[in-house]
N, C-alpha and C. Protein backbone atom coordinates (compact mmCIF):
# COMPACT_ATOMS: atom_id res chain seq x y z
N UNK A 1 0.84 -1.17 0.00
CA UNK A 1 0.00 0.00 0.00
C UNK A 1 0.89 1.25 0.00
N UNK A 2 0.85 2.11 -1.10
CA UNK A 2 1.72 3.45 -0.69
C UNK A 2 0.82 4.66 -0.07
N UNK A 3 1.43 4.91 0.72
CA UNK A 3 1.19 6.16 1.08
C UNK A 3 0.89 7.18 0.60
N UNK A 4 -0.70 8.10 1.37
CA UNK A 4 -0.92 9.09 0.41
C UNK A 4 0.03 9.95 0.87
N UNK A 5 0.65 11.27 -0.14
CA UNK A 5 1.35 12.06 0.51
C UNK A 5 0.40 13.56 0.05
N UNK A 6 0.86 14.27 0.72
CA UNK A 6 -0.04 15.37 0.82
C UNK A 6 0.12 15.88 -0.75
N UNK A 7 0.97 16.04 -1.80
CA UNK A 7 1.17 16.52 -2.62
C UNK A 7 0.11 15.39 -4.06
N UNK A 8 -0.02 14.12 -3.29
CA UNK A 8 -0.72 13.10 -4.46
C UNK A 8 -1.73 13.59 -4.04
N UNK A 9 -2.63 13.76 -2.76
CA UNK A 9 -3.79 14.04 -2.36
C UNK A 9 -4.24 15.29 -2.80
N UNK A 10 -3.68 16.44 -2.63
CA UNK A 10 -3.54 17.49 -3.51
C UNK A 10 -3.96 16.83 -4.95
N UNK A 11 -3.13 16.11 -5.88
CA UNK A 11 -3.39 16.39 -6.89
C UNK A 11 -4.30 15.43 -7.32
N UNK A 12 -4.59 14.55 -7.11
CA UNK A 12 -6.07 13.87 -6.77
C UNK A 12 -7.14 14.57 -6.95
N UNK A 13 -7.39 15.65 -5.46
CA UNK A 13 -8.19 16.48 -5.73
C UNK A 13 -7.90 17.59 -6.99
N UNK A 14 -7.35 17.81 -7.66
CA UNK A 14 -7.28 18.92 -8.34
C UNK A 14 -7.82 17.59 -9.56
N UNK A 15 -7.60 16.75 -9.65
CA UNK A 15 -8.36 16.06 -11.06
C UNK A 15 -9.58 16.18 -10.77
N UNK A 16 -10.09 15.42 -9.16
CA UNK A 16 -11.32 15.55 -9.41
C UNK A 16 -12.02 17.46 -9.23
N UNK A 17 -11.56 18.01 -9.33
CA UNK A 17 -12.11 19.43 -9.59
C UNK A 17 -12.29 19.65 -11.12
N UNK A 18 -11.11 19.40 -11.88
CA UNK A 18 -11.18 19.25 -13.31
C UNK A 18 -11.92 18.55 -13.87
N UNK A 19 -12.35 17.06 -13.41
CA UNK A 19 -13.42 16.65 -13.84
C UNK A 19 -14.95 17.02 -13.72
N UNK A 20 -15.32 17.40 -12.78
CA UNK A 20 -16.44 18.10 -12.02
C UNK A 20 -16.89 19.45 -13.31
N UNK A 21 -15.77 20.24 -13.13
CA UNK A 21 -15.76 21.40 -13.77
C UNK A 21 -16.09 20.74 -15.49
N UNK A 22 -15.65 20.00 -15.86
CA UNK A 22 -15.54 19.44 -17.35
C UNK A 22 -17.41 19.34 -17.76
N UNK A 23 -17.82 18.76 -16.16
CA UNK A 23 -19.55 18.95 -16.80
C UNK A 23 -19.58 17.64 -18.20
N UNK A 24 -18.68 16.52 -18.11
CA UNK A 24 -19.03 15.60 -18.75
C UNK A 24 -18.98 14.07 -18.17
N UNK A 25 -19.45 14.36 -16.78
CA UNK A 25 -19.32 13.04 -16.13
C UNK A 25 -20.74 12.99 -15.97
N UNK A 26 -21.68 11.76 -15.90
CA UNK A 26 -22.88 11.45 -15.43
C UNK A 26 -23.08 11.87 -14.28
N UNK A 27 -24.07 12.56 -13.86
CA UNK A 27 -24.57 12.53 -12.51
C UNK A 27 -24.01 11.57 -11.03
N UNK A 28 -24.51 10.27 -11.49
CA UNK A 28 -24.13 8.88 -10.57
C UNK A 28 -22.17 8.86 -10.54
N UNK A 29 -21.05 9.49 -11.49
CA UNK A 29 -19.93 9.59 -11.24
C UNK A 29 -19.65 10.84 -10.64
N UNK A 30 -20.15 12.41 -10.92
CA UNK A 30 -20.33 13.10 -10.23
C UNK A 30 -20.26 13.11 -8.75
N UNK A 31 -21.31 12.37 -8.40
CA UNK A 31 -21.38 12.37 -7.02
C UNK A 31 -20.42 11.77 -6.08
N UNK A 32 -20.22 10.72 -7.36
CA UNK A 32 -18.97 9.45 -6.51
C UNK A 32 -17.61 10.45 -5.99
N UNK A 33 -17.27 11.70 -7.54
CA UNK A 33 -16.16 12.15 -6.98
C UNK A 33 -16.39 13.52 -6.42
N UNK A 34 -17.60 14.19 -6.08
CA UNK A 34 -17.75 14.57 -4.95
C UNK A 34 -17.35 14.33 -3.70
N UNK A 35 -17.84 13.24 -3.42
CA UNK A 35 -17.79 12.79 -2.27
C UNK A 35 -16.20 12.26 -1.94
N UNK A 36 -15.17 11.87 -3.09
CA UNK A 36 -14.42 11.14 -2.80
C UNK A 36 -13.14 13.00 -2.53
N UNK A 37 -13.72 14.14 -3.42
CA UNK A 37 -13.25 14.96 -3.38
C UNK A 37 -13.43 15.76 -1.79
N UNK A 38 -14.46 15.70 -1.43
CA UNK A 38 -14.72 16.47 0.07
C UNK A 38 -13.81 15.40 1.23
N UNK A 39 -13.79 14.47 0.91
CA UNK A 39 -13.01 13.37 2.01
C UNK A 39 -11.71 14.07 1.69
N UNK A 40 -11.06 13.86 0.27
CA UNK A 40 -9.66 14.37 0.14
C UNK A 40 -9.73 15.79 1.03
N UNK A 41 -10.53 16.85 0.74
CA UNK A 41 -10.62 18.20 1.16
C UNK A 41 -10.41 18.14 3.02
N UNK A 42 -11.32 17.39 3.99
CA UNK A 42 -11.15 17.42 4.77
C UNK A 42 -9.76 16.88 5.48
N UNK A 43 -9.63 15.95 4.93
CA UNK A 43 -8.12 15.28 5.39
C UNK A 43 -6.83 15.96 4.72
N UNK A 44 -6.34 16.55 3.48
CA UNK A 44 -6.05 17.51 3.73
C UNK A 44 -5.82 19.05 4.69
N UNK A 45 -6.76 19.43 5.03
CA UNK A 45 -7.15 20.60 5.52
C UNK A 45 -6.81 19.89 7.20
N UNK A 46 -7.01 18.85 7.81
CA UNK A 46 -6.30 18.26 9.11
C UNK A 46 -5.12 18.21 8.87
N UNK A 47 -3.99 18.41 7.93
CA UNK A 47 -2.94 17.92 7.23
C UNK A 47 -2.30 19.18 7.76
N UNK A 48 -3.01 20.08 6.80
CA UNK A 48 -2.27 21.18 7.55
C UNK A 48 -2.89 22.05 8.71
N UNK A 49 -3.67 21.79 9.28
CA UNK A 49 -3.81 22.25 10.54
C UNK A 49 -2.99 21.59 11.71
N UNK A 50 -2.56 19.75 11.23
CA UNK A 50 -1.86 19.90 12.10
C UNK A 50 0.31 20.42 11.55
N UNK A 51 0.03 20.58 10.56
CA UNK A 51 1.41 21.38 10.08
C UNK A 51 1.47 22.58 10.99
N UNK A 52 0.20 23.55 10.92
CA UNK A 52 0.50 24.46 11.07
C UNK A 52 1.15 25.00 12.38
N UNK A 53 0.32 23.70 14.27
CA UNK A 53 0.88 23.39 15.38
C UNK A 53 2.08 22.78 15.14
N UNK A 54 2.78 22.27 14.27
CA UNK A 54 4.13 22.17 14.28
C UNK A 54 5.12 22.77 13.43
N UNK A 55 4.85 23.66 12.61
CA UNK A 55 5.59 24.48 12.18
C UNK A 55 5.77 26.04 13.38
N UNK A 56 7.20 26.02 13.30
CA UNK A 56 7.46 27.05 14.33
C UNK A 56 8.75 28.06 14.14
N UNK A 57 8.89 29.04 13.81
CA UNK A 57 9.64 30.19 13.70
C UNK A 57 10.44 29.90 14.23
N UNK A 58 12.01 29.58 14.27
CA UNK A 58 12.83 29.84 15.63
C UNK A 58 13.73 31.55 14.94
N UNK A 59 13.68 32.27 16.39
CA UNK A 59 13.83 33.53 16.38
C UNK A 59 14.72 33.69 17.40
N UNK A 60 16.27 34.15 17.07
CA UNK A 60 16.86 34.38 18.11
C UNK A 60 16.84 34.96 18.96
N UNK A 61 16.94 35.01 20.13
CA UNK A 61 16.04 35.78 21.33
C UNK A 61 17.74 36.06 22.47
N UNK A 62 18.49 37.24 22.33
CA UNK A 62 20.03 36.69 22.90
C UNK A 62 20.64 35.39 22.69
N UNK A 63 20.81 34.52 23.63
CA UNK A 63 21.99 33.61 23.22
C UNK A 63 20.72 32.22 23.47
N UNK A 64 19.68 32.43 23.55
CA UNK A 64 18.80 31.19 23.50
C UNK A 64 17.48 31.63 22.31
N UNK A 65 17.24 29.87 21.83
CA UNK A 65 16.28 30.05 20.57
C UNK A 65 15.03 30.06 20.99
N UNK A 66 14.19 30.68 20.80
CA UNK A 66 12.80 31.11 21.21
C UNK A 66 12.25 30.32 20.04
N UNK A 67 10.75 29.34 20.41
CA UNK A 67 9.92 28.86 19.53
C UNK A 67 8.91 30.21 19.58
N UNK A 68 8.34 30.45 17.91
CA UNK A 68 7.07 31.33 17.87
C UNK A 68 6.11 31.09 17.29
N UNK A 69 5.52 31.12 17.56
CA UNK A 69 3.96 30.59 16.66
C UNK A 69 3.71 31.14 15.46
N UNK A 70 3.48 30.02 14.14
CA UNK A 70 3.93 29.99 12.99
C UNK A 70 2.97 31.80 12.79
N UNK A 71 1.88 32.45 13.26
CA UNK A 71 1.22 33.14 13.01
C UNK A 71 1.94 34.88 13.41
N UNK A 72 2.94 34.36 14.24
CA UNK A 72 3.80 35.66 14.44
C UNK A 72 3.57 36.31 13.34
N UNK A 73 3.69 38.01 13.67
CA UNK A 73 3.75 38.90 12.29
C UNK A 73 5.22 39.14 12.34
N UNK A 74 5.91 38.67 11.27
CA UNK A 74 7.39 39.39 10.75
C UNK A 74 7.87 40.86 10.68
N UNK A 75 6.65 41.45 10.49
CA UNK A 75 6.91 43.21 10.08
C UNK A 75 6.99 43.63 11.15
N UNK A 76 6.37 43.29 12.94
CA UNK A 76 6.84 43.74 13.98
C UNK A 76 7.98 43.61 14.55
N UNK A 77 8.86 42.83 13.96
CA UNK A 77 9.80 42.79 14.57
C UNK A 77 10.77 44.21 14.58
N UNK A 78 10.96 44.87 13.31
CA UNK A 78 11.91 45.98 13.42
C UNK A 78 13.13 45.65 13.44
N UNK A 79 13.69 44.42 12.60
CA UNK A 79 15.14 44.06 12.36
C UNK A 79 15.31 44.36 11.06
């Protein structure tokens, strides 16, 4: 079994958007990749929510590294 990786899942969903959009799938396949597209969408979107609790700024702070929360604003700093 390989592994989905966020970048196949990504592009998974981006076919099934292209197909959707194409407006030449039956109804009854439609729905199939609806549905198979909102599953990709949500698990994704946990993907990077939990990226986003582990992605972390390190910002030198004197002679020790300070973790910052990926949401810090950069422009306050004034360096």
């Amino acid at each position: 079994m390989t592994k989905k990786t966020f970048e196949t899942q990504l592009a998974r969903l981006e076919e099934i958007v292209a197909a959707l959009e194409a407006e030449q799938t039956d109804l009854d396949a439609s729905v199939k990749l609806f549905e198979e597209g909102l599953t990709l969408s949500r698990e994704l979107s946990k993907k990077l929510e939990d990226i986003k609790f582990k992605v972390s700024a390190l910002k030198r702070k004197g002679e020790e590294l300070a973790l910052e929360p990926f949401e810090a604003k950069e422009a306050d700093d004034g360096e």
